[in-house]
N, C-alpha and C. Protein backbone atom coordinates (compact mmCIF):
# COMPACT_ATOMS: atom_id res chain seq x y z
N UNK A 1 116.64 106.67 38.06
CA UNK A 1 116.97 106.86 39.46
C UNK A 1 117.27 105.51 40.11
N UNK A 2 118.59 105.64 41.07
CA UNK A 2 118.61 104.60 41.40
C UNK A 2 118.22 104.53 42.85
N UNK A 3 117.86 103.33 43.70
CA UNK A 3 117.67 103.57 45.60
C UNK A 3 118.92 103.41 45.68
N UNK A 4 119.14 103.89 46.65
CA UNK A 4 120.09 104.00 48.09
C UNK A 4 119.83 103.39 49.09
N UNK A 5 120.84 102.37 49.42
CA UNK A 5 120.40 101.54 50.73
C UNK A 5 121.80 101.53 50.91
N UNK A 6 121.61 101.19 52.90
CA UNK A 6 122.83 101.20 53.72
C UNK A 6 123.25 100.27 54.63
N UNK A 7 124.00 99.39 54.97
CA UNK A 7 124.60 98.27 55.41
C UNK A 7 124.21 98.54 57.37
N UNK A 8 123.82 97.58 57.90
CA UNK A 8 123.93 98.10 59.23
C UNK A 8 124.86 98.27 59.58
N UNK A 9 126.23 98.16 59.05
CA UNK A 9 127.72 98.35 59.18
C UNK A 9 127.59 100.20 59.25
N UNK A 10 127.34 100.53 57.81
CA UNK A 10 127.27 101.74 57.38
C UNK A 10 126.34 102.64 58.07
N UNK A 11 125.32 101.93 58.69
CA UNK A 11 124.17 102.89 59.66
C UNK A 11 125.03 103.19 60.92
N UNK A 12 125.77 101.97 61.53
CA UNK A 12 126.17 102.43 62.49
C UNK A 12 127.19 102.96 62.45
N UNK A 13 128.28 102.98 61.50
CA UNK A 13 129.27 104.04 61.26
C UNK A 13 128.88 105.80 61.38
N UNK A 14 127.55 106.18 60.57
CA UNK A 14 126.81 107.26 60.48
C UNK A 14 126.46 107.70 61.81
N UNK A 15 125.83 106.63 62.50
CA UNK A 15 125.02 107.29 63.43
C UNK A 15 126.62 107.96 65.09
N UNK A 16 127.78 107.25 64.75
CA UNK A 16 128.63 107.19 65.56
C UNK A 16 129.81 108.95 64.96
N UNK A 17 129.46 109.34 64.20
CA UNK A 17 129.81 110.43 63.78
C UNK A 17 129.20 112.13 64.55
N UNK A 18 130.02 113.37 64.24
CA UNK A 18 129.37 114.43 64.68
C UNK A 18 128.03 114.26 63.86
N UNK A 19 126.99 115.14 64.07
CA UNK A 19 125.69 115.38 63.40
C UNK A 19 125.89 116.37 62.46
N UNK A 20 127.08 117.34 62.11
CA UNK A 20 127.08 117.41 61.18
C UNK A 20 127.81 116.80 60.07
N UNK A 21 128.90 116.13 60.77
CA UNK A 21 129.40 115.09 59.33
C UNK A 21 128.63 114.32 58.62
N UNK A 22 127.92 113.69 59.84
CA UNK A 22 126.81 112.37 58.99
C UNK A 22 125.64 113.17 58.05
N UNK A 23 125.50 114.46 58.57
CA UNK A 23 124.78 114.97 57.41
C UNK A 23 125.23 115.48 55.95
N UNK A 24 126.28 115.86 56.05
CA UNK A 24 127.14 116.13 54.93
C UNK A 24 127.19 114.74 54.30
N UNK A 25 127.78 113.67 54.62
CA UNK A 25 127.84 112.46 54.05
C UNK A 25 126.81 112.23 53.84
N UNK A 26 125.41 111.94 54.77
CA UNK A 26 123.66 111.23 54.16
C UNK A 26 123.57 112.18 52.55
N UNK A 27 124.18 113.53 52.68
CA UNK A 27 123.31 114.25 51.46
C UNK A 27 123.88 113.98 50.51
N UNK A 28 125.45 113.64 50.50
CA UNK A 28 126.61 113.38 49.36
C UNK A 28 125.83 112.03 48.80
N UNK A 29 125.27 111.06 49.99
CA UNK A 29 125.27 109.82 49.42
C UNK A 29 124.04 109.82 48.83
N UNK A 30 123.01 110.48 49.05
CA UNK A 30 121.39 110.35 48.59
C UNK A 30 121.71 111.24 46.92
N UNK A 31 123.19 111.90 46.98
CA UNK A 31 123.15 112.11 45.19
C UNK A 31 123.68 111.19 44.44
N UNK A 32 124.12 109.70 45.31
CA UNK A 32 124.48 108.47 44.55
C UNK A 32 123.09 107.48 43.79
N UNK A 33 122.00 108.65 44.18
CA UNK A 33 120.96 107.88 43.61
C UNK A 33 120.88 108.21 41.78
N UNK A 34 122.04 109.32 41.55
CA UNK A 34 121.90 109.74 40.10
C UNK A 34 123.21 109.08 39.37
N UNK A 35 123.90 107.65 39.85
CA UNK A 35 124.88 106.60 39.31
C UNK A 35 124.89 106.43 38.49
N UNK A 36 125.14 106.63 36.81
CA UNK A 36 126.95 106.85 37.67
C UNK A 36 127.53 108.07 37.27
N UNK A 37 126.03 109.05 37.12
CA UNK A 37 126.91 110.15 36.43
C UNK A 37 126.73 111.01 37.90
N UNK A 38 128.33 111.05 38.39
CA UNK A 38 128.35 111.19 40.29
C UNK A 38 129.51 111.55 40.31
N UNK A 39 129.78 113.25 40.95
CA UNK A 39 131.21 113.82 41.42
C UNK A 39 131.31 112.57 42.60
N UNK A 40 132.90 113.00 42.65
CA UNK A 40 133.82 112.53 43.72
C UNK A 40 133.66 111.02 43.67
N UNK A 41 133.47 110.12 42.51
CA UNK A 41 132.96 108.59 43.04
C UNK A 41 133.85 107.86 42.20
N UNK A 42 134.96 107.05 42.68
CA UNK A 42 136.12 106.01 41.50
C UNK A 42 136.10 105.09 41.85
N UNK A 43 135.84 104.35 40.38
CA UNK A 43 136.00 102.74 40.95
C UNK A 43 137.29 102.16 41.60
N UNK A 44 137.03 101.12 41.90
CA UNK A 44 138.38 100.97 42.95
C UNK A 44 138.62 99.31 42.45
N UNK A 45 139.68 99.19 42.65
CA UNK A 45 140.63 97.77 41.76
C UNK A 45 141.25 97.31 43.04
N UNK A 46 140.92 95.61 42.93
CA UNK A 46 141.84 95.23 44.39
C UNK A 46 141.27 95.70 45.59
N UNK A 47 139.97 96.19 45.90
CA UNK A 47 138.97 96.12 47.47
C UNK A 47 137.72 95.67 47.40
N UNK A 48 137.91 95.59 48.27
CA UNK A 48 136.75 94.68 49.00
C UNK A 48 135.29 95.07 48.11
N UNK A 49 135.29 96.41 48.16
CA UNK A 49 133.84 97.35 47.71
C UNK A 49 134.21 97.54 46.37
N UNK A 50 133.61 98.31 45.16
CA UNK A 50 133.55 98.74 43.84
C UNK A 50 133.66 100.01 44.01
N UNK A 51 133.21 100.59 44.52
CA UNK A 51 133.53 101.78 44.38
C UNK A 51 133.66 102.58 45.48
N UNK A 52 134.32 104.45 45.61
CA UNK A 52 134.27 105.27 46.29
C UNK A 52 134.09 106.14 46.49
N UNK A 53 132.98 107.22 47.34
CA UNK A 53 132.68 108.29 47.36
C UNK A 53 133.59 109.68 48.50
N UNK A 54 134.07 110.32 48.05
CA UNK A 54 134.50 110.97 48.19
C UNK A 54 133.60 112.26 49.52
N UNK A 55 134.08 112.27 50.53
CA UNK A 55 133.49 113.35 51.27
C UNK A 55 133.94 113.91 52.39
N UNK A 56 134.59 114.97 52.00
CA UNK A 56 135.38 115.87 52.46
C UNK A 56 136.29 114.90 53.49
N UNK A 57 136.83 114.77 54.86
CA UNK A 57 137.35 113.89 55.48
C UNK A 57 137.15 111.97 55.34
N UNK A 58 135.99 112.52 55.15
CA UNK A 58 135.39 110.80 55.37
C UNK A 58 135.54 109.99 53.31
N UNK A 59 135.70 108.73 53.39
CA UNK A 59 135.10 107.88 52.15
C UNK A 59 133.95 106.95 52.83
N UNK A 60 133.13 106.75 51.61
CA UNK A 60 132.13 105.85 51.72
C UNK A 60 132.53 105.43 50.68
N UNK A 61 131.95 103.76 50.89
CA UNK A 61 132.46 102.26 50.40
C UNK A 61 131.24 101.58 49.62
N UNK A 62 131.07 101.65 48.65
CA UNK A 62 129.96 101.40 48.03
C UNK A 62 130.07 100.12 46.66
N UNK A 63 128.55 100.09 46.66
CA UNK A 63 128.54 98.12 45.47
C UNK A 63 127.53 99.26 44.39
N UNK A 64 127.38 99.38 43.54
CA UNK A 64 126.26 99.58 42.67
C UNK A 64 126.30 98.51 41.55
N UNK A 65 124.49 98.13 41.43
CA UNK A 65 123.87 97.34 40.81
C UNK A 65 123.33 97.75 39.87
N UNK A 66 123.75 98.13 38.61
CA UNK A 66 123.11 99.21 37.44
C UNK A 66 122.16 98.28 36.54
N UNK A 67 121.94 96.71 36.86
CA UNK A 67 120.52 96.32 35.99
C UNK A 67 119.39 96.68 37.10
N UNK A 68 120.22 96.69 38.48
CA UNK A 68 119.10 96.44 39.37
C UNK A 68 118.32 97.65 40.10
N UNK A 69 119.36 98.85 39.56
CA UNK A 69 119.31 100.12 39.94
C UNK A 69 118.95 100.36 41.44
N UNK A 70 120.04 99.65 42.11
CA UNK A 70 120.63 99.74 43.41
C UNK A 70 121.95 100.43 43.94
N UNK A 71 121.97 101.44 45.00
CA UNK A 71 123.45 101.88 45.15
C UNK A 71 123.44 100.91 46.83
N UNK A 72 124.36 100.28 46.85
CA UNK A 72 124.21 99.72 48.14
C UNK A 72 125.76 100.31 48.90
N UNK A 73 125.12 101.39 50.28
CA UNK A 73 126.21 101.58 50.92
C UNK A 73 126.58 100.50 52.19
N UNK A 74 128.35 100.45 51.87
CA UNK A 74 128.47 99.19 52.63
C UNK A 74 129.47 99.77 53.87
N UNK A 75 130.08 101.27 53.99
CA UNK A 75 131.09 101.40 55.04
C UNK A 75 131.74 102.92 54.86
N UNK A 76 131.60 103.79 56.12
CA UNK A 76 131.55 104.66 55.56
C UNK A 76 132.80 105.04 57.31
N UNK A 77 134.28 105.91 56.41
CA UNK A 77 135.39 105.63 57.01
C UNK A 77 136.05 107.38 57.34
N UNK A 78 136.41 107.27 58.29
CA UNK A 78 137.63 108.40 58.25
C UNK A 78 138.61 107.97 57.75
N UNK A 79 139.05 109.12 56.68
CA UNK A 79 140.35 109.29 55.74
C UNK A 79 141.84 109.08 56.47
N UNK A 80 142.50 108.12 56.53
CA UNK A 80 143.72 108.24 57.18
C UNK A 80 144.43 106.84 56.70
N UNK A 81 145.72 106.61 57.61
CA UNK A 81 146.66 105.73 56.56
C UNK A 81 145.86 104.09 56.68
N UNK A 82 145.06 103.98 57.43
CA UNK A 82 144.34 102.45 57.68
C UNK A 82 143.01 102.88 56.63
N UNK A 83 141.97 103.79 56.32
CA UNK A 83 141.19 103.44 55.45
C UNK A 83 141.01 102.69 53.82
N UNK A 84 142.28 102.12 53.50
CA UNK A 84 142.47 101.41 51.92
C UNK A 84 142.89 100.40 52.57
């Protein structure tokens, strides 16, 4: 198992969302604690972050640390032509 931790970037992205999106996303992301065997999640080539989670409208922007068995969320975005 890995923790899940979230960027104050990423807290306040969450907390600035409907209450039910950010819940759909908190639950998508608390199954990034089972890394890396994880629907909807591709590494990503050329950004900023390593990887991406997939959730329904929104991506979350994520680092995972697999000696350190850390998922660190760093930014969590509405889907549109500015989120890549």
């Amino acid at each position: 198992m890995n923790e899940v931790t979230y960027s104050k970037k990423a807290a306040k992205q969450l907390r600035k969302l409907q209450p039910s999106d950010s819940k759909a996303v908190r639950c998508e992301c608390n199954k990034l604690a089972n890394m890396p065997e994880c629907a909807n999640v591709k590494a990503l080539s050329n950004h900023e972050y390593r990887y991406r989670l997939r959730v329904g409208n929104f991506r979350v922007f994520f680092d995972f640390d697999g000696a350190a068995h850390i998922v660190s969320i760093e930014e969590v975005k509405k889907r549109d032509e500015r989120t890549y």
